[in-house]
PDB file of N, CA and C in Angstrom:
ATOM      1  N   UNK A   1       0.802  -1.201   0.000  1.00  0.00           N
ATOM      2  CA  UNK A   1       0.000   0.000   0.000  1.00  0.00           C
ATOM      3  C   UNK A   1       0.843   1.263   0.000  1.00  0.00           C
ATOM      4  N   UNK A   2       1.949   0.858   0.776  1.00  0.00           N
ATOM      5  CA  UNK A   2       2.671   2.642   0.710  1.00  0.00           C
ATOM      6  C   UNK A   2       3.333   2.847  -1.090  1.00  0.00           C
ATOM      7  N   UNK A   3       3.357   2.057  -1.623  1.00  0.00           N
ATOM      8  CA  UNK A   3       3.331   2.375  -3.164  1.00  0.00           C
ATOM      9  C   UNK A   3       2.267   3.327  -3.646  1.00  0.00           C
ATOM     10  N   UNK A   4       1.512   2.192  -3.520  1.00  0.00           N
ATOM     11  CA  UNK A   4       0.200   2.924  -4.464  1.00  0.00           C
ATOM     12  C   UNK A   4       0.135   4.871  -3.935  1.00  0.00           C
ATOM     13  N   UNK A   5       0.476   5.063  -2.052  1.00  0.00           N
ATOM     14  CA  UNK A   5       0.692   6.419  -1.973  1.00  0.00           C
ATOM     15  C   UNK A   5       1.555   7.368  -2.583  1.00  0.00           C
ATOM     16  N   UNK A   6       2.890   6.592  -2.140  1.00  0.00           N
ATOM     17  CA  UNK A   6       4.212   7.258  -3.285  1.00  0.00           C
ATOM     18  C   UNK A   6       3.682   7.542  -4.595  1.00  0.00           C
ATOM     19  N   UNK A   7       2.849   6.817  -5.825  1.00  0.00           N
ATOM     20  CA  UNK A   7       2.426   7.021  -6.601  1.00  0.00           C
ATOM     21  C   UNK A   7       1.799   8.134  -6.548  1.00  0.00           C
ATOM     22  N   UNK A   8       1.133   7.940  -5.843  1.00  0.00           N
ATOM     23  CA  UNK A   8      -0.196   9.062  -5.840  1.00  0.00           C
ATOM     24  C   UNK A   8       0.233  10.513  -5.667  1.00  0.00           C
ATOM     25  N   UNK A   9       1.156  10.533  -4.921  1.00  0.00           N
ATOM     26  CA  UNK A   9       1.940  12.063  -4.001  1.00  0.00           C
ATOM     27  C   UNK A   9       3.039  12.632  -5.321  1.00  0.00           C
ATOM     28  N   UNK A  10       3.468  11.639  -6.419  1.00  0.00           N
ATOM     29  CA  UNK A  10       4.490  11.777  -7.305  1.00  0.00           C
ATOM     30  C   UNK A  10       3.318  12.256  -8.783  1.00  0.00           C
ATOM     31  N   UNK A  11       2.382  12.014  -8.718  1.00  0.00           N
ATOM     32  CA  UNK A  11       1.633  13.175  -9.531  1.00  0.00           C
ATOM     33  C   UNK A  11       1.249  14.031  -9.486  1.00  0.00           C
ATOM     34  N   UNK A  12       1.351  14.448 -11.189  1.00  0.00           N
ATOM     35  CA  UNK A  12       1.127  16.795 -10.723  1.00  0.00           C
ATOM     36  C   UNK A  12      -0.467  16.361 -11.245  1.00  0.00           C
ATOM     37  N   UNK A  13      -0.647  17.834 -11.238  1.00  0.00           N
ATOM     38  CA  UNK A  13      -2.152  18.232 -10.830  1.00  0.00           C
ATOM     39  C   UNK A  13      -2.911  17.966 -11.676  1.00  0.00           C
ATOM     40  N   UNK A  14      -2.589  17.873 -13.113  1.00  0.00           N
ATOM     41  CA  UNK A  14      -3.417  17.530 -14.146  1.00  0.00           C
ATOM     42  C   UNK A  14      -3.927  15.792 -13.780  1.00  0.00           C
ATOM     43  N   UNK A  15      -3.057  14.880 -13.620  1.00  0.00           N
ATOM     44  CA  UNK A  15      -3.063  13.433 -13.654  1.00  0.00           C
ATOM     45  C   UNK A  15      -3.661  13.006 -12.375  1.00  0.00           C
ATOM     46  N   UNK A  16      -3.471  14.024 -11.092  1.00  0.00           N
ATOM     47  CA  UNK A  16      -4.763  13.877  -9.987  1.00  0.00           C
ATOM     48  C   UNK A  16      -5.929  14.051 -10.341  1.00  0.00           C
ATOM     49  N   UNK A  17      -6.217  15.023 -10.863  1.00  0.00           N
ATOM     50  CA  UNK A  17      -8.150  15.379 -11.596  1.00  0.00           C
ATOM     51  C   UNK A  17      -8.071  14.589 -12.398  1.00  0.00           C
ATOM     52  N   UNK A  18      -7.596  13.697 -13.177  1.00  0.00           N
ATOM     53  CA  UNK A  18      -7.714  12.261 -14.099  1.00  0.00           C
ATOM     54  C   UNK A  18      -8.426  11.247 -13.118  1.00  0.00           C
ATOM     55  N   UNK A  19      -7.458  11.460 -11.857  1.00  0.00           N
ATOM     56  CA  UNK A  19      -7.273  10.259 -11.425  1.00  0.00           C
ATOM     57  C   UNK A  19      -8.721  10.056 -10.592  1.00  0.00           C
ATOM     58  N   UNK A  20      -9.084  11.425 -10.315  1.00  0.00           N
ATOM     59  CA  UNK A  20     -10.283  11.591  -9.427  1.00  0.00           C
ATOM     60  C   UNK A  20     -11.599  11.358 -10.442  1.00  0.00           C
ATOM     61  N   UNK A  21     -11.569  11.588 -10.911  1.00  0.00           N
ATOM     62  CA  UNK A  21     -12.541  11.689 -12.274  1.00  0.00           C
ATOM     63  C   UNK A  21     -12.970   9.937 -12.453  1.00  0.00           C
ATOM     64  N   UNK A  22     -11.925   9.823 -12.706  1.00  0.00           N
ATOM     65  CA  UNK A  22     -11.860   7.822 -12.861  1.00  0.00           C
ATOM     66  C   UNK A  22     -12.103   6.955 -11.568  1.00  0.00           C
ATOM     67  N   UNK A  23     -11.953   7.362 -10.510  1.00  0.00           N
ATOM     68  CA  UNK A  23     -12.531   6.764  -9.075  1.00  0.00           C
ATOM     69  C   UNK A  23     -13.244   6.987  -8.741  1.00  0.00           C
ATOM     70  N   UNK A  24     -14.042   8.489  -9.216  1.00  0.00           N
ATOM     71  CA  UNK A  24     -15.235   8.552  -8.944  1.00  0.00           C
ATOM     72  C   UNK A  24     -16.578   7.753  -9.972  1.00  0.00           C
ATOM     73  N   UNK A  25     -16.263   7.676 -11.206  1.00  0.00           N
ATOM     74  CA  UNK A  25     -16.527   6.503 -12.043  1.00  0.00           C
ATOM     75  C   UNK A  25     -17.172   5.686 -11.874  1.00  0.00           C
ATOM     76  N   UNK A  26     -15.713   4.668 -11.343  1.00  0.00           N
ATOM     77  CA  UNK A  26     -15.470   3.731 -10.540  1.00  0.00           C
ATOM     78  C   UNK A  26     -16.430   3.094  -9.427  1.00  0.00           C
ATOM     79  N   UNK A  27     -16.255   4.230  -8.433  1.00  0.00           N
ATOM     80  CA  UNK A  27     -16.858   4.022  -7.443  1.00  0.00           C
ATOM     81  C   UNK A  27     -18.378   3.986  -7.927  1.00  0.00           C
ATOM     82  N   UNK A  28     -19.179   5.058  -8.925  1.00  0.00           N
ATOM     83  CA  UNK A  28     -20.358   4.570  -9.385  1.00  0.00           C
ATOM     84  C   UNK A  28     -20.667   3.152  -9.652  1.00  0.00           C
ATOM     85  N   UNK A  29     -19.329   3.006 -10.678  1.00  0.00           N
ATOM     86  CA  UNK A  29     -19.846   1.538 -11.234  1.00  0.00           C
ATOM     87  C   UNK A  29     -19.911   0.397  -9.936  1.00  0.00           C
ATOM     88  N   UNK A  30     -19.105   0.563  -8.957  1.00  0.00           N
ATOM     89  CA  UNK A  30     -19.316  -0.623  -8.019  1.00  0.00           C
ATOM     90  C   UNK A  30     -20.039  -0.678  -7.097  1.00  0.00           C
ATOM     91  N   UNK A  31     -20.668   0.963  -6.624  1.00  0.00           N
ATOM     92  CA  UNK A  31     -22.067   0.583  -6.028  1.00  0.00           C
ATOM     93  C   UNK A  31     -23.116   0.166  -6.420  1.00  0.00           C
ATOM     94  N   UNK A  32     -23.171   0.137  -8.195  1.00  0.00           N
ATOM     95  CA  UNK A  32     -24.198  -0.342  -8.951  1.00  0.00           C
ATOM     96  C   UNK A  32     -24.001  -1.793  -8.506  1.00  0.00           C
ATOM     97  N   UNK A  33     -22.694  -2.784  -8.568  1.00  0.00           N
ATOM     98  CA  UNK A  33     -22.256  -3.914  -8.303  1.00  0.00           C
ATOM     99  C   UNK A  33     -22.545  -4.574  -7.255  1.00  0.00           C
ATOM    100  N   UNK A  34     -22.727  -3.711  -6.398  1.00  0.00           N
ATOM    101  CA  UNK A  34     -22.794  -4.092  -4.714  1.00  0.00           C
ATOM    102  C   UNK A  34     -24.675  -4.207  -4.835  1.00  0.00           C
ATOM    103  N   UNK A  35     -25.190  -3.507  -5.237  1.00  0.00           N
ATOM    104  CA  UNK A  35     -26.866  -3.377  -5.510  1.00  0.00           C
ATOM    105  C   UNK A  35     -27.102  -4.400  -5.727  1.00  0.00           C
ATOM    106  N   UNK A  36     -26.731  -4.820  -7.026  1.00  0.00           N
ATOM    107  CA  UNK A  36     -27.010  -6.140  -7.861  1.00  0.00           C
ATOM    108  C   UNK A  36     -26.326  -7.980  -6.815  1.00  0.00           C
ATOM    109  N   UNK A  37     -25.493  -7.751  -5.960  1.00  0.00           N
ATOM    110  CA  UNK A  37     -25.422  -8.543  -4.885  1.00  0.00           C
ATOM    111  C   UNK A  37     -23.830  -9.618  -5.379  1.00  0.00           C
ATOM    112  N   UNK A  38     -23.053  -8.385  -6.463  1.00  0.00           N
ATOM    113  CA  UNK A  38     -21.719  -9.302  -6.190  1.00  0.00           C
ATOM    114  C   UNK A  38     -20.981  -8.962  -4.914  1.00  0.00           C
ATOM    115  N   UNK A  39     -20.410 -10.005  -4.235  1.00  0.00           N
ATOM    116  CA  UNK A  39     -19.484 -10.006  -3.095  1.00  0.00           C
ATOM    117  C   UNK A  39     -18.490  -9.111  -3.193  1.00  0.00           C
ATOM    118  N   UNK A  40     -17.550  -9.137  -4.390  1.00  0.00           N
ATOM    119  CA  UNK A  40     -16.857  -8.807  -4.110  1.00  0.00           C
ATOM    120  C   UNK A  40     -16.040  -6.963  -4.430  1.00  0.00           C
ATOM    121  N   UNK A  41     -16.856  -6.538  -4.765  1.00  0.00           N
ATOM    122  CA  UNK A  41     -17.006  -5.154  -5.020  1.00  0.00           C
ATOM    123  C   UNK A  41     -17.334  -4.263  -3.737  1.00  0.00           C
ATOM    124  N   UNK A  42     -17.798  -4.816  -2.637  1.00  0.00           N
ATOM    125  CA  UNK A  42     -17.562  -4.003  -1.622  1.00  0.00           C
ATOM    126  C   UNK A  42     -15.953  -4.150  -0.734  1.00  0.00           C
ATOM    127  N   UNK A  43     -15.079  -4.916  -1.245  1.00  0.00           N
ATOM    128  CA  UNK A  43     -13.550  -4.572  -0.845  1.00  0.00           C
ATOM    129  C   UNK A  43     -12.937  -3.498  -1.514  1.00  0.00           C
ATOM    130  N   UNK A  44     -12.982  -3.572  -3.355  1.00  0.00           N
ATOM    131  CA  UNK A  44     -13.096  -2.625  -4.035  1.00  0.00           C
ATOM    132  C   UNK A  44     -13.412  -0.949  -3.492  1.00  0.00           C
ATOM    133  N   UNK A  45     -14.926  -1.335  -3.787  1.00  0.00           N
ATOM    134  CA  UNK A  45     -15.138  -0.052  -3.446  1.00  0.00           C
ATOM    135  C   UNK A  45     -14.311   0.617  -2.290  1.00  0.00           C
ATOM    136  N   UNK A  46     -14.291   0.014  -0.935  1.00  0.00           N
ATOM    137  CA  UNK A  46     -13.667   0.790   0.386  1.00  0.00           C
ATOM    138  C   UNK A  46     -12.208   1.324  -0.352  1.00  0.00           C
ATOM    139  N   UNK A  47     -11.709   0.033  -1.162  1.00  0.00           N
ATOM    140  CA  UNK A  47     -10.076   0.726  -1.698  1.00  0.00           C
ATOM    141  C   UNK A  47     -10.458   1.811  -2.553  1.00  0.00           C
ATOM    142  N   UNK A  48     -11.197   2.091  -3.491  1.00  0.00           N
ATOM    143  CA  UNK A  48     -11.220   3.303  -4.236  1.00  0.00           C
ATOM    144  C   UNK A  48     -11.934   4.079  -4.204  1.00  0.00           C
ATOM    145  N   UNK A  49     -12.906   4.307  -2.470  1.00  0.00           N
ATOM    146  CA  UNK A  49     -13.197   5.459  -1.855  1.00  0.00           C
ATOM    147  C   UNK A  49     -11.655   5.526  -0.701  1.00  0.00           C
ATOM    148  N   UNK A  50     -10.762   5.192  -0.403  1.00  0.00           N
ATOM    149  CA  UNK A  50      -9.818   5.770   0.299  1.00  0.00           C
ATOM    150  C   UNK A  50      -8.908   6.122  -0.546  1.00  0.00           C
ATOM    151  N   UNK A  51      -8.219   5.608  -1.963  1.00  0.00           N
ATOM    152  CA  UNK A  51      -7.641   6.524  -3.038  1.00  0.00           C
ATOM    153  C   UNK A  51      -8.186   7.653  -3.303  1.00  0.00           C
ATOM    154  N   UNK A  52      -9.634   7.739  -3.971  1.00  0.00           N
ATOM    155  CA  UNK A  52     -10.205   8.815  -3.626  1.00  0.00           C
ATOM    156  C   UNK A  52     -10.107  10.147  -2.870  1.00  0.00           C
ATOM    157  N   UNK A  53     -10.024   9.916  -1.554  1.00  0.00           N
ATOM    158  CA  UNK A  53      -9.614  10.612  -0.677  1.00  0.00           C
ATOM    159  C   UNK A  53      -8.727  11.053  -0.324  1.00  0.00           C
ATOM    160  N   UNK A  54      -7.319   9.926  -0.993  1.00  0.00           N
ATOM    161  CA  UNK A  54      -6.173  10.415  -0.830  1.00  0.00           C
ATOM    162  C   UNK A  54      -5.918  11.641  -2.250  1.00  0.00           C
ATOM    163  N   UNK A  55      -6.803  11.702  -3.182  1.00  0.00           N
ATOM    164  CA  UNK A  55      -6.329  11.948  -4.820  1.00  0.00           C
ATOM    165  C   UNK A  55      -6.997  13.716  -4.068  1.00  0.00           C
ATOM    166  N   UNK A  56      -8.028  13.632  -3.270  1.00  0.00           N
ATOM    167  CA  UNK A  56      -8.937  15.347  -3.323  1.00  0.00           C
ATOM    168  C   UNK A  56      -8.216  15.682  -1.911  1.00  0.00           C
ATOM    169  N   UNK A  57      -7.296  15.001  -1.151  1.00  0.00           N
ATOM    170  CA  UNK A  57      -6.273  15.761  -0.504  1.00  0.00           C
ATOM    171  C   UNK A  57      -5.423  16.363  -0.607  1.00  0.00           C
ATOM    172  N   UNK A  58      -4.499  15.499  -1.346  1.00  0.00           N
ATOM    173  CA  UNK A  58      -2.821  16.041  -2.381  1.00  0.00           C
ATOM    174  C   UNK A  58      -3.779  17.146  -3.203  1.00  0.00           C
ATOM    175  N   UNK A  59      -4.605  17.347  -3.835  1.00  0.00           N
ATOM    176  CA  UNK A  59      -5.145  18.212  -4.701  1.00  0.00           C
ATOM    177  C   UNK A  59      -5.367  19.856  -3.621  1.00  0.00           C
ATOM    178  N   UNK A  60      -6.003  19.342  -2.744  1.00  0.00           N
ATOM    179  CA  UNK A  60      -6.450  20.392  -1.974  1.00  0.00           C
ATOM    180  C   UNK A  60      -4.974  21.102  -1.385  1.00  0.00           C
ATOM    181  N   UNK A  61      -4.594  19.986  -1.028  1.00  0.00           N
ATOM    182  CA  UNK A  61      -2.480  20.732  -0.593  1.00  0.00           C
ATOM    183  C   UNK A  61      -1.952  21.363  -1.315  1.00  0.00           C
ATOM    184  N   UNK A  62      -2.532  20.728  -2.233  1.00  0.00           N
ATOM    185  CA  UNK A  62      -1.499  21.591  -3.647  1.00  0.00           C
ATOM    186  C   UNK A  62      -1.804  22.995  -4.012  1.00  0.00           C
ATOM    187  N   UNK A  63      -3.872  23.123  -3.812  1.00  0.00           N
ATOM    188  CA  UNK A  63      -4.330  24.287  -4.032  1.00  0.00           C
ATOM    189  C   UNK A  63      -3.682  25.433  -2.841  1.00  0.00           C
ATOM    190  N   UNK A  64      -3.797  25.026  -1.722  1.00  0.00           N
ATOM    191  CA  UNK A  64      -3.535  25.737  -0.630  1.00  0.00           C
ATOM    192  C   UNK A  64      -1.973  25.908  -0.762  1.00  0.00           C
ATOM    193  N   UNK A  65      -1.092  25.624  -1.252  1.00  0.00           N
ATOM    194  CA  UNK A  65       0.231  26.204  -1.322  1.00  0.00           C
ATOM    195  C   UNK A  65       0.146  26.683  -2.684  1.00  0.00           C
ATOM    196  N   UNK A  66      -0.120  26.999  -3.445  1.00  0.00           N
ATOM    197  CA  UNK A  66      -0.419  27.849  -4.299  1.00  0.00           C
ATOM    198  C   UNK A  66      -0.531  28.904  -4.143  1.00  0.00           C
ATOM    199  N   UNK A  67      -1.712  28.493  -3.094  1.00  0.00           N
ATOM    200  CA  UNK A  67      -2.572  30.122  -2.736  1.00  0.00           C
ATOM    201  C   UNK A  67      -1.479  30.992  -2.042  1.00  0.00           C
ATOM    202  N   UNK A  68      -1.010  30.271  -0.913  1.00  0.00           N
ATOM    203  CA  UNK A  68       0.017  31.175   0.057  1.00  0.00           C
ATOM    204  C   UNK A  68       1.334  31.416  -0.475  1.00  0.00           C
ATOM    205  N   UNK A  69       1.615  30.680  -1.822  1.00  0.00           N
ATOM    206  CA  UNK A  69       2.840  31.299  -2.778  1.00  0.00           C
ATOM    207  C   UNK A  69       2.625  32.525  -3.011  1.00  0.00           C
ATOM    208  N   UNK A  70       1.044  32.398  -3.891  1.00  0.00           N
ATOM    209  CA  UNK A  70       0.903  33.844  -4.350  1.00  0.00           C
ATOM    210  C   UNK A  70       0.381  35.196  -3.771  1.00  0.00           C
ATOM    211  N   UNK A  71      -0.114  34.374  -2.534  1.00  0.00           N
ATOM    212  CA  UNK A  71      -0.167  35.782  -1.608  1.00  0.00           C
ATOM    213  C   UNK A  71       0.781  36.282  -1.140  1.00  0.00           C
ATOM    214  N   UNK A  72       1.676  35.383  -0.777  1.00  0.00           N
ATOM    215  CA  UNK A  72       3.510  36.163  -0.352  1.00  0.00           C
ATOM    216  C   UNK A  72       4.208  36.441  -1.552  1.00  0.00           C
ATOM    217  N   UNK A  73       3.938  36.444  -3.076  1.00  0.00           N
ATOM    218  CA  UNK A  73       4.436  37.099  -3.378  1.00  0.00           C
ATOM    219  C   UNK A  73       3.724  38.561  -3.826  1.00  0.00           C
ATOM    220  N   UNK A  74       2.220  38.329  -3.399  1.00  0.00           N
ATOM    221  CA  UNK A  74       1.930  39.656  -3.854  1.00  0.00           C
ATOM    222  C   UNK A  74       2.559  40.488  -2.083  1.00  0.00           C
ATOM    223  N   UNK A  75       2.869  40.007  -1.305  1.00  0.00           N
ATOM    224  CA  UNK A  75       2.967  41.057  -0.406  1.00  0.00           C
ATOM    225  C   UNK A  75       4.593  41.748  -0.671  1.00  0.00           C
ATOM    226  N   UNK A  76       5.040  40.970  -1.137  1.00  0.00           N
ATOM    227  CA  UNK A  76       6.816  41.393  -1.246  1.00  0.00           C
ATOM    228  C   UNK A  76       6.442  42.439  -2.434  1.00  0.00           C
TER     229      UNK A  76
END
C-alpha cells in the first residue's frame, strides 16, 4: 500500500483530476455492483473510496500552497 501512496503524491495536478474523475466513475460503477449482490465489489469499493480521498487531498495541498505562494508574493 505505501506504493500505491508514493504514486499518488508523485503526480502533478493535471493526472490527480484524471485520477479523481476515474474513481469517482469507478466508485459509481461498483455501487451499482454491490446493488445487484456481487461479493466482491464491496472490498473494491472501500479501496477506491480511500484513493479517492487520498487523490482530493494532495489536490487540496497543492491548491492551498499555491494560494500562500501567491499571496507572499503579492505582499513582497
Amino acid at each position: 500500500m505505501p506504493k500505491r501512496i508514493e504514486k499518488i503524491r508523485e503526480a502533478g495536478v493535471n493526472e490527480l483530476e484524471a485520477q479523481q474523475k476515474e474513481l469517482t466513475e469507478q466508485i459509481f460503477r461498483l455501487k451499482f455492483q454491490l446493488s445487484t449482490g456481487q461479493a466482491e465489489a464491496l472490498k473494491r469499493l472501500r479501496e477506491s473510496k480511500k484513493d479517492l480521498a487520498r487523490v482530493k487531498t494532495l489536490l487540496r495541498a497543492q491548491e492551498i500552497a499555491a494560494e500562500a505562494k501567491s499571496e507572499a508574493a503579492g505582499k513582497a
